[in-house]
N, C-alpha and C. Protein backbone atom coordinates (compact mmCIF):
# COMPACT_ATOMS: atom_id res chain seq x y z
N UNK A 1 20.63 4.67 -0.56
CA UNK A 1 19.69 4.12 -1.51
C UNK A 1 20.26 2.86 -2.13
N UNK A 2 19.07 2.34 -2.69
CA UNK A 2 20.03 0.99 -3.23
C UNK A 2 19.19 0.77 -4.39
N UNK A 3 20.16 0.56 -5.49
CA UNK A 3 19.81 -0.01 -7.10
C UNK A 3 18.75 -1.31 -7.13
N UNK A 4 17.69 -1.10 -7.99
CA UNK A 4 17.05 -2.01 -7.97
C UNK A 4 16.67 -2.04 -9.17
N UNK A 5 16.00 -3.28 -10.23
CA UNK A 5 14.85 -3.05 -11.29
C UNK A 5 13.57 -3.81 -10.97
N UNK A 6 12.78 -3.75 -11.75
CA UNK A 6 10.83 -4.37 -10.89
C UNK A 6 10.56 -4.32 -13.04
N UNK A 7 9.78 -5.45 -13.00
CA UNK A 7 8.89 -5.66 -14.21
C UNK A 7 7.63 -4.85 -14.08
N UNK A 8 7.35 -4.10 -14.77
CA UNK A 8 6.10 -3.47 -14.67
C UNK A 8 5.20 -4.11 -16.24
N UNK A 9 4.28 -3.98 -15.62
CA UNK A 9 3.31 -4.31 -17.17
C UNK A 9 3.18 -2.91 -17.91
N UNK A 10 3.19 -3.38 -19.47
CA UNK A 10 2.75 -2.12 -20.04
C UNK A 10 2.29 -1.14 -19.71
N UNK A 11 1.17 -1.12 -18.89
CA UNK A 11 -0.24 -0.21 -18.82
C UNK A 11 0.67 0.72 -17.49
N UNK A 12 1.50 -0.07 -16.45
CA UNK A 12 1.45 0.47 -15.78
C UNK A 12 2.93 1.32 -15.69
N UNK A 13 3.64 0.93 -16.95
CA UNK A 13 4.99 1.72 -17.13
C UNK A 13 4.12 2.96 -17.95
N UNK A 14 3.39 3.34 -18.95
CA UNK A 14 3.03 4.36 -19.71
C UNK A 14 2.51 5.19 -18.41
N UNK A 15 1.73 4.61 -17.47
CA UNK A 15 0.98 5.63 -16.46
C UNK A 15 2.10 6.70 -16.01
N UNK A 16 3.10 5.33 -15.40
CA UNK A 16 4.12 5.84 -14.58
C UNK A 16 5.10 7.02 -15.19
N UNK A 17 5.30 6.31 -16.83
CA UNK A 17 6.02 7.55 -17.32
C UNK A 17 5.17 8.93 -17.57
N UNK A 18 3.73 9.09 -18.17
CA UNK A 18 3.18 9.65 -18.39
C UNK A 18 2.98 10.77 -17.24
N UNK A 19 2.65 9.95 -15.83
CA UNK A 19 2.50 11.07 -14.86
C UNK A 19 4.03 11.99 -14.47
N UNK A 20 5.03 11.17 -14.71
CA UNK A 20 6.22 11.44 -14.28
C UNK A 20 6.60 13.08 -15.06
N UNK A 21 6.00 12.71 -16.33
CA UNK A 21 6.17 13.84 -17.60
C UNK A 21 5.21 14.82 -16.56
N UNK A 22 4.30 14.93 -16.53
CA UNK A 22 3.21 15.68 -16.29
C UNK A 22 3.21 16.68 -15.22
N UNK A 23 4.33 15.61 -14.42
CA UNK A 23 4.77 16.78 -12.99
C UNK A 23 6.41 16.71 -12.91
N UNK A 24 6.86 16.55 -13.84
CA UNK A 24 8.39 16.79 -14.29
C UNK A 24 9.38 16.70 -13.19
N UNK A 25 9.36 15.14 -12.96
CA UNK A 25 10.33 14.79 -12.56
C UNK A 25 10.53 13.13 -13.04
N UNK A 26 11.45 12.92 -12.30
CA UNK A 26 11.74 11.32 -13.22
C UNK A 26 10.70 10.17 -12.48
N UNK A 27 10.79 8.79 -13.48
CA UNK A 27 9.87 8.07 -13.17
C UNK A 27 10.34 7.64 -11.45
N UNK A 28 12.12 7.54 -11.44
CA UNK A 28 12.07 6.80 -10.23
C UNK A 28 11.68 8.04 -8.83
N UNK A 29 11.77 9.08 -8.66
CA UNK A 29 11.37 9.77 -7.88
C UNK A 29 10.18 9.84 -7.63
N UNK A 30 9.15 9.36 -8.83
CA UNK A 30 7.67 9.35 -8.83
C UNK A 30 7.29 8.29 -7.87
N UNK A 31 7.92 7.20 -8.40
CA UNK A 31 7.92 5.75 -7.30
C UNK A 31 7.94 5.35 -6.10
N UNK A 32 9.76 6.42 -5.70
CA UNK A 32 9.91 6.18 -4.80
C UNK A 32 8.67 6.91 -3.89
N UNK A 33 8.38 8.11 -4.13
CA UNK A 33 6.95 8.90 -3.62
C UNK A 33 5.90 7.63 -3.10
N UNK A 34 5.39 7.03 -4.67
CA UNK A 34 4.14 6.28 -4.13
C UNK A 34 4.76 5.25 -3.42
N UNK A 35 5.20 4.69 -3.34
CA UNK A 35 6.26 4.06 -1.99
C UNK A 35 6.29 3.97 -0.52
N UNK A 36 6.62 5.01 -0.57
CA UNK A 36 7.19 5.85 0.49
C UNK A 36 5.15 6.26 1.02
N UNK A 37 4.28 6.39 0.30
CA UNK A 37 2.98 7.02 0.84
C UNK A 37 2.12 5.66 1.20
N UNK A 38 2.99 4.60 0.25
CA UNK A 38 2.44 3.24 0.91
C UNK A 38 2.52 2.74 1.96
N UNK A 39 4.35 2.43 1.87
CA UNK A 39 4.79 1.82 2.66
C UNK A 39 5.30 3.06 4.23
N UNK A 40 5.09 3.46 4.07
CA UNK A 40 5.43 4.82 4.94
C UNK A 40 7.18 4.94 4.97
N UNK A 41 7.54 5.85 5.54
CA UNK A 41 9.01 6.50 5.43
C UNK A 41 9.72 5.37 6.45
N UNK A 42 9.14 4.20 7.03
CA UNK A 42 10.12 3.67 7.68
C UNK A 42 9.85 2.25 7.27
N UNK A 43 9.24 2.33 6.33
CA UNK A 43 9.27 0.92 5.90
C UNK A 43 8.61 -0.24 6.11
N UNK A 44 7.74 0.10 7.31
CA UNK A 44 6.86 -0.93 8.04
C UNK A 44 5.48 -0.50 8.02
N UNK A 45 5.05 -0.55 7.24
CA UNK A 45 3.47 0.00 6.87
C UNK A 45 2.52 -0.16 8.03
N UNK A 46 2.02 0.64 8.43
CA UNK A 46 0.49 0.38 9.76
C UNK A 46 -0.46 0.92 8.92
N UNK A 47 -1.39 0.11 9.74
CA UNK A 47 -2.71 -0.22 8.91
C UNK A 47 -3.16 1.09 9.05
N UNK A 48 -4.06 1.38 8.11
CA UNK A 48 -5.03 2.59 8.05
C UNK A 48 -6.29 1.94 8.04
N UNK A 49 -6.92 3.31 8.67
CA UNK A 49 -8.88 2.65 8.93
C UNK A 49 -9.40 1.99 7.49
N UNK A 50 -8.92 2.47 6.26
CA UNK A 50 -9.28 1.83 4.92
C UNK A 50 -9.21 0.60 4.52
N UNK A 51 -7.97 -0.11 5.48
CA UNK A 51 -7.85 -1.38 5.68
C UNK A 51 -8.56 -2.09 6.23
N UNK A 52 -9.48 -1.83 7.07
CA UNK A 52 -10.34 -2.73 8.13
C UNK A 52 -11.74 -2.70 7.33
N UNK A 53 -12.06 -1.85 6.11
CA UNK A 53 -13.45 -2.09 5.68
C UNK A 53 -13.96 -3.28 5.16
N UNK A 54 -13.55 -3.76 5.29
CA UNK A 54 -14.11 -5.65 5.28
C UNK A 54 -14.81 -5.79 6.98
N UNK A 55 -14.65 -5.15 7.79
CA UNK A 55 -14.98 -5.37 8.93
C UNK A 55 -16.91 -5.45 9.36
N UNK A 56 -17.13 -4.25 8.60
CA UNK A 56 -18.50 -4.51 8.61
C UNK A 56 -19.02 -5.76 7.57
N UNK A 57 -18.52 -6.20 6.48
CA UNK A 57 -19.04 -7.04 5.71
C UNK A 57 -19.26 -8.23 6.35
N UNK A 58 -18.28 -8.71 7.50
CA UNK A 58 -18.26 -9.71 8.42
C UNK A 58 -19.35 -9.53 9.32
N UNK A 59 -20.50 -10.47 9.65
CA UNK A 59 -21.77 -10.20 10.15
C UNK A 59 -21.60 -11.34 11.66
N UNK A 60 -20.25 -11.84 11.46
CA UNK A 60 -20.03 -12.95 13.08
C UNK A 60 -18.86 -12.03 13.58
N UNK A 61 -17.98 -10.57 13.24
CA UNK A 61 -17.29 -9.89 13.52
C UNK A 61 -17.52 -9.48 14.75
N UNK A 62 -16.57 -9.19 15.73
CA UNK A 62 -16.99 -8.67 17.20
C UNK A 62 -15.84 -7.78 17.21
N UNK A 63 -16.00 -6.72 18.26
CA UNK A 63 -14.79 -5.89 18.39
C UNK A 63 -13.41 -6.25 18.85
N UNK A 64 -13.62 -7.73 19.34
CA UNK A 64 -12.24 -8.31 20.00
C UNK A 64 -11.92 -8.77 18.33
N UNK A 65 -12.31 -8.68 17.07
CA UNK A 65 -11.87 -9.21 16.14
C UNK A 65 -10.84 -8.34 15.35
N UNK A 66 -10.62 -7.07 15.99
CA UNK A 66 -10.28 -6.16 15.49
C UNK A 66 -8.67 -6.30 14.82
N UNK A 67 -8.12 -7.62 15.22
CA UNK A 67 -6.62 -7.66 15.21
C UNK A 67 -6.78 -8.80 13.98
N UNK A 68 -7.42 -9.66 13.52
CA UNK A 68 -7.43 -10.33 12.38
C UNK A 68 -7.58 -9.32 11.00
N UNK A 69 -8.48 -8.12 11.47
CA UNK A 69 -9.06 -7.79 10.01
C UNK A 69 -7.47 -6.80 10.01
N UNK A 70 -7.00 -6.33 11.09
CA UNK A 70 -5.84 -5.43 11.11
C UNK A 70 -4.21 -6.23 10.24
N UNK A 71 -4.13 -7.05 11.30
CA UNK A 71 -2.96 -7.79 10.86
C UNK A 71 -2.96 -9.60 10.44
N UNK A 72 -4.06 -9.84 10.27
CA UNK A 72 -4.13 -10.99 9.51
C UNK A 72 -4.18 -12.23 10.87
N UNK A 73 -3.90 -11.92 12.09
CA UNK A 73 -4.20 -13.03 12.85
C UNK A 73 -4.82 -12.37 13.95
N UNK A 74 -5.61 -13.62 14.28
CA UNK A 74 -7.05 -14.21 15.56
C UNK A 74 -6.18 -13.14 16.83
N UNK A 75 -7.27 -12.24 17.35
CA UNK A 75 -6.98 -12.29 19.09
C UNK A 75 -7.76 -13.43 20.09
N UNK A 76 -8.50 -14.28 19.15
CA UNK A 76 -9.12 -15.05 20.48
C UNK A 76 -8.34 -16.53 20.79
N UNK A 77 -8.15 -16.66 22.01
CA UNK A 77 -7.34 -17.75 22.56
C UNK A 77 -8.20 -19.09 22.50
């Protein structure tokens, strides 16, 4: 593991401590959790289908577009 600190805004240090109380354990174990459910256990996050819902909002979208709305760049040559 490695020592770190992060600025949190008000609102979102009271959450953090608040939930931390609530299911009794400490704030940084709480973190590392939502973290870890973000970023996944290896650190390299893959997209989830929740990510691509901009896909229908796009009305010139085609299925070869599927790699822009995924990872941010064009499949067309």
């Amino acid at each position: 593991m490695q020592r770190t600190q992060i600025l949190l805004d008000n609102w979102q240090y009271e959450a953090l401590k608040a939930r931390a109380q609530r299911e009794g354990r400490s704030m940084s174990e709480l973190l590392r959790q939502i973290l870890d459910a973000h970023l996944g256990k290896s650190g390299s996050r893959t997209p989830r289908l929740a990510d691509i819902r901009a896909v229908g909002e796009d009305r010139t979208a085609r299925g070869r577009d599927h790699d822009r709305f995924l990872y941010g760049k064009s499949s067309r040559r």
